[in-house]
Protein backbone atom coordinates (compact mmCIF):
# COMPACT_ATOMS: atom_id res chain seq x y z
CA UNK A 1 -42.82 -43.09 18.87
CA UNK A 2 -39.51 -41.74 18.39
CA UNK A 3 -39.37 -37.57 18.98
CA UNK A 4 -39.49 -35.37 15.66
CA UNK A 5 -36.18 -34.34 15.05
CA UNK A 6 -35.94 -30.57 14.64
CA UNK A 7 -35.76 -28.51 11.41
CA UNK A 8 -32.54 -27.23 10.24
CA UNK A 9 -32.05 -23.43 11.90
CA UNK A 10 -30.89 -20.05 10.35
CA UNK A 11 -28.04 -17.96 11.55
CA UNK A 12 -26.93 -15.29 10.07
CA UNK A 13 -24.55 -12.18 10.40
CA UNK A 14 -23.63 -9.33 8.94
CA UNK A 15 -21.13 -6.39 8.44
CA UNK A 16 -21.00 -3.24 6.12
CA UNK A 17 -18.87 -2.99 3.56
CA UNK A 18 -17.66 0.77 1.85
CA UNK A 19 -15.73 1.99 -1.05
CA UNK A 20 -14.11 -1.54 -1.17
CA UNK A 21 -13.28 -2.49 2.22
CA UNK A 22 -14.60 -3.79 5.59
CA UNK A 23 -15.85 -1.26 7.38
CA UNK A 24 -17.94 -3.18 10.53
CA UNK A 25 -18.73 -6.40 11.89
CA UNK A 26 -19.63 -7.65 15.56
CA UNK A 27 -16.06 -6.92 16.87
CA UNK A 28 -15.83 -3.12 15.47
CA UNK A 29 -19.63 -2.35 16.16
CA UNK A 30 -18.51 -3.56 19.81
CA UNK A 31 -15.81 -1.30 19.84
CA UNK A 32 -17.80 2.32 18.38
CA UNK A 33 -20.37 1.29 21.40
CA UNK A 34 -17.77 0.84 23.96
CA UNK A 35 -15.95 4.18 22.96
CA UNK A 36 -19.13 6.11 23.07
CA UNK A 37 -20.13 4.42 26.12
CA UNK A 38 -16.72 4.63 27.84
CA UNK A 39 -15.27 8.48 26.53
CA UNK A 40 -11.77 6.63 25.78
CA UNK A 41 -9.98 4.16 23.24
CA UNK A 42 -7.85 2.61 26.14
CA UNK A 43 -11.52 2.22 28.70
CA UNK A 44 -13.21 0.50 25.50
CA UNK A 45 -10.06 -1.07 24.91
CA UNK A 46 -10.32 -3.11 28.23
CA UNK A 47 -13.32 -3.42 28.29
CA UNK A 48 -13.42 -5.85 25.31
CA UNK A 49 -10.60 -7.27 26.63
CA UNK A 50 -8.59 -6.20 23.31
CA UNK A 51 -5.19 -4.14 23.44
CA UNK A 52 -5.07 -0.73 22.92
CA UNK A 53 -3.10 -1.16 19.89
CA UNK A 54 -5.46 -3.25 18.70
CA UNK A 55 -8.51 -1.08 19.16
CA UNK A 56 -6.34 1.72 17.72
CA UNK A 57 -6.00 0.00 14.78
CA UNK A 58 -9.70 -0.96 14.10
CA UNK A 59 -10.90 2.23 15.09
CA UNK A 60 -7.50 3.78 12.11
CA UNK A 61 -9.25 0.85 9.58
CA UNK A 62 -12.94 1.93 9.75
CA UNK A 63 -11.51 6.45 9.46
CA UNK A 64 -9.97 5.17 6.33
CA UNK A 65 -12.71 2.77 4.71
CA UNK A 66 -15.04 5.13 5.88
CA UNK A 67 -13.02 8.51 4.39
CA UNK A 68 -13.51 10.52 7.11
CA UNK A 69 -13.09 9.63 11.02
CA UNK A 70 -15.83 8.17 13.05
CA UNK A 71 -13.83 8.59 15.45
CA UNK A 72 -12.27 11.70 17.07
CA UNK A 73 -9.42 11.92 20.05
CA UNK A 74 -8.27 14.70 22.36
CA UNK A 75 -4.74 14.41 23.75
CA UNK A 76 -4.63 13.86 27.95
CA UNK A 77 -3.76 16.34 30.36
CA UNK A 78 -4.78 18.32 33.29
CA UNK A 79 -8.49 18.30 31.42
CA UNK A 80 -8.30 14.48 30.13
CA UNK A 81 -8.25 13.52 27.29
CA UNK A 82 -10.71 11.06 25.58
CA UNK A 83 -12.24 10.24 22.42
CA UNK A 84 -15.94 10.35 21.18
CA UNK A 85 -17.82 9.44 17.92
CA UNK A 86 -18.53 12.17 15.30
CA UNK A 87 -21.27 12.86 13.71
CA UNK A 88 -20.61 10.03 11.20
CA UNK A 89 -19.61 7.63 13.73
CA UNK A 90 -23.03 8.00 15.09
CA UNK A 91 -24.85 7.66 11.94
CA UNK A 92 -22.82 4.16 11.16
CA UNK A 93 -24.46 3.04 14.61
CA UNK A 94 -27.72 3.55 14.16
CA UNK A 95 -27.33 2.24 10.64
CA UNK A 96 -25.73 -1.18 12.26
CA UNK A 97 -28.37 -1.27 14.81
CA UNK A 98 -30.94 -1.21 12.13
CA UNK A 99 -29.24 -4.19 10.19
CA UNK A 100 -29.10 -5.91 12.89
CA UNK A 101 -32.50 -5.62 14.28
CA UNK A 102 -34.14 -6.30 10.26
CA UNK A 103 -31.52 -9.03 10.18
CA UNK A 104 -32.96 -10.71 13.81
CA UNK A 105 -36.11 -10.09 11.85
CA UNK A 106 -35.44 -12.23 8.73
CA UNK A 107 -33.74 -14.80 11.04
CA UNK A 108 -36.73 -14.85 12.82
CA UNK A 109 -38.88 -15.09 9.75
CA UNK A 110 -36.95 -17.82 7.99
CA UNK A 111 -36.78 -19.96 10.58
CA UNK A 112 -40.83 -19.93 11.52
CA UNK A 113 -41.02 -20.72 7.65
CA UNK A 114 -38.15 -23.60 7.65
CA UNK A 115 -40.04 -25.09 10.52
CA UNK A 116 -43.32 -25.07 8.69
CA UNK A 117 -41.74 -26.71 5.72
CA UNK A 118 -40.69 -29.39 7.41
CA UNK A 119 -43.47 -30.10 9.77
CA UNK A 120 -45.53 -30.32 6.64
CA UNK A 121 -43.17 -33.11 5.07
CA UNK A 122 -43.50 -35.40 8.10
CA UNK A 123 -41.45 -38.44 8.94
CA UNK A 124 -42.76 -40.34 5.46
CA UNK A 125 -41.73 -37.63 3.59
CA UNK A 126 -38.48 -36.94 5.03
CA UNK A 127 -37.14 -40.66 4.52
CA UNK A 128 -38.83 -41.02 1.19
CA UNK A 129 -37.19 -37.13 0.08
CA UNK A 130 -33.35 -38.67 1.89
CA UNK A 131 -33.82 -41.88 -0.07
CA UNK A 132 -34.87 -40.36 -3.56
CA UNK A 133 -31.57 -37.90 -3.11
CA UNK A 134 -29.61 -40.31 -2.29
CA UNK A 135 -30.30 -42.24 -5.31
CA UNK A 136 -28.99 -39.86 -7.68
């Protein structure tokens, strides 16, 4: 007997969207973590593996979608310099980790109930449902 081929699979991702523009997906999210984590654009910067320039820009793209800055710097010098998240830059964290975890959830979810639905059709079923589609 030939093994049942598997069910189609879900993916799915997300980002936020505000006031009209792109405000986070995996790449910015990634780069508000490694700021907070790291103290400074340029350390989250290599970390990614991204330029600084590059981060810079993201990080200029989400204070302007977002109206406000999620982001805060202070300039170097004998104390360092550095950058951390603000208050709102915070908030838009947790509020991505919470997508993203409900969002693993409904994954999860849809693809326990895809793989129901086509256990239940069975090999008959799934030749006699490609033929009858095919036919129109």
């Amino acid at each position: 007997m030939p093994p049942r081929p598997r069910p189609p699979i879900v993916r799915s991702r997300a980002w936020l969207e505000w006031h009209g523009g792109s405000l986070l997906g995996q790449g910015r999210l990634a780069l508000l973590e490694a700021v907070r984590a790291q103290g400074s654009i340029s350390a989250a910067a290599r970390a990614l593996g991204v330029s600084y320039r590059a981060a810079w820009r993201w990080i200029d793209a989400m204070n302007r979608v977002a109206g406000e800055a999620l982001v805060t710097t202070a300039t170097g010098g004998r104390g360092g310099g550095g950058a951390r998240l603000t208050a709102a830059g915070e908030t838009l964290l947790e509020a991505a980790r919470l997508l993203g975890t409900r969002l693993a959830e409904w994954t999860e979810q849809m693809n326990d109930e895809l793989a129901a639905f086509f256990a239940a059709l069975g090999p008959a079923g799934r030749r006699a449902r490609s033929r009858r589609g095919s036919a129109r």
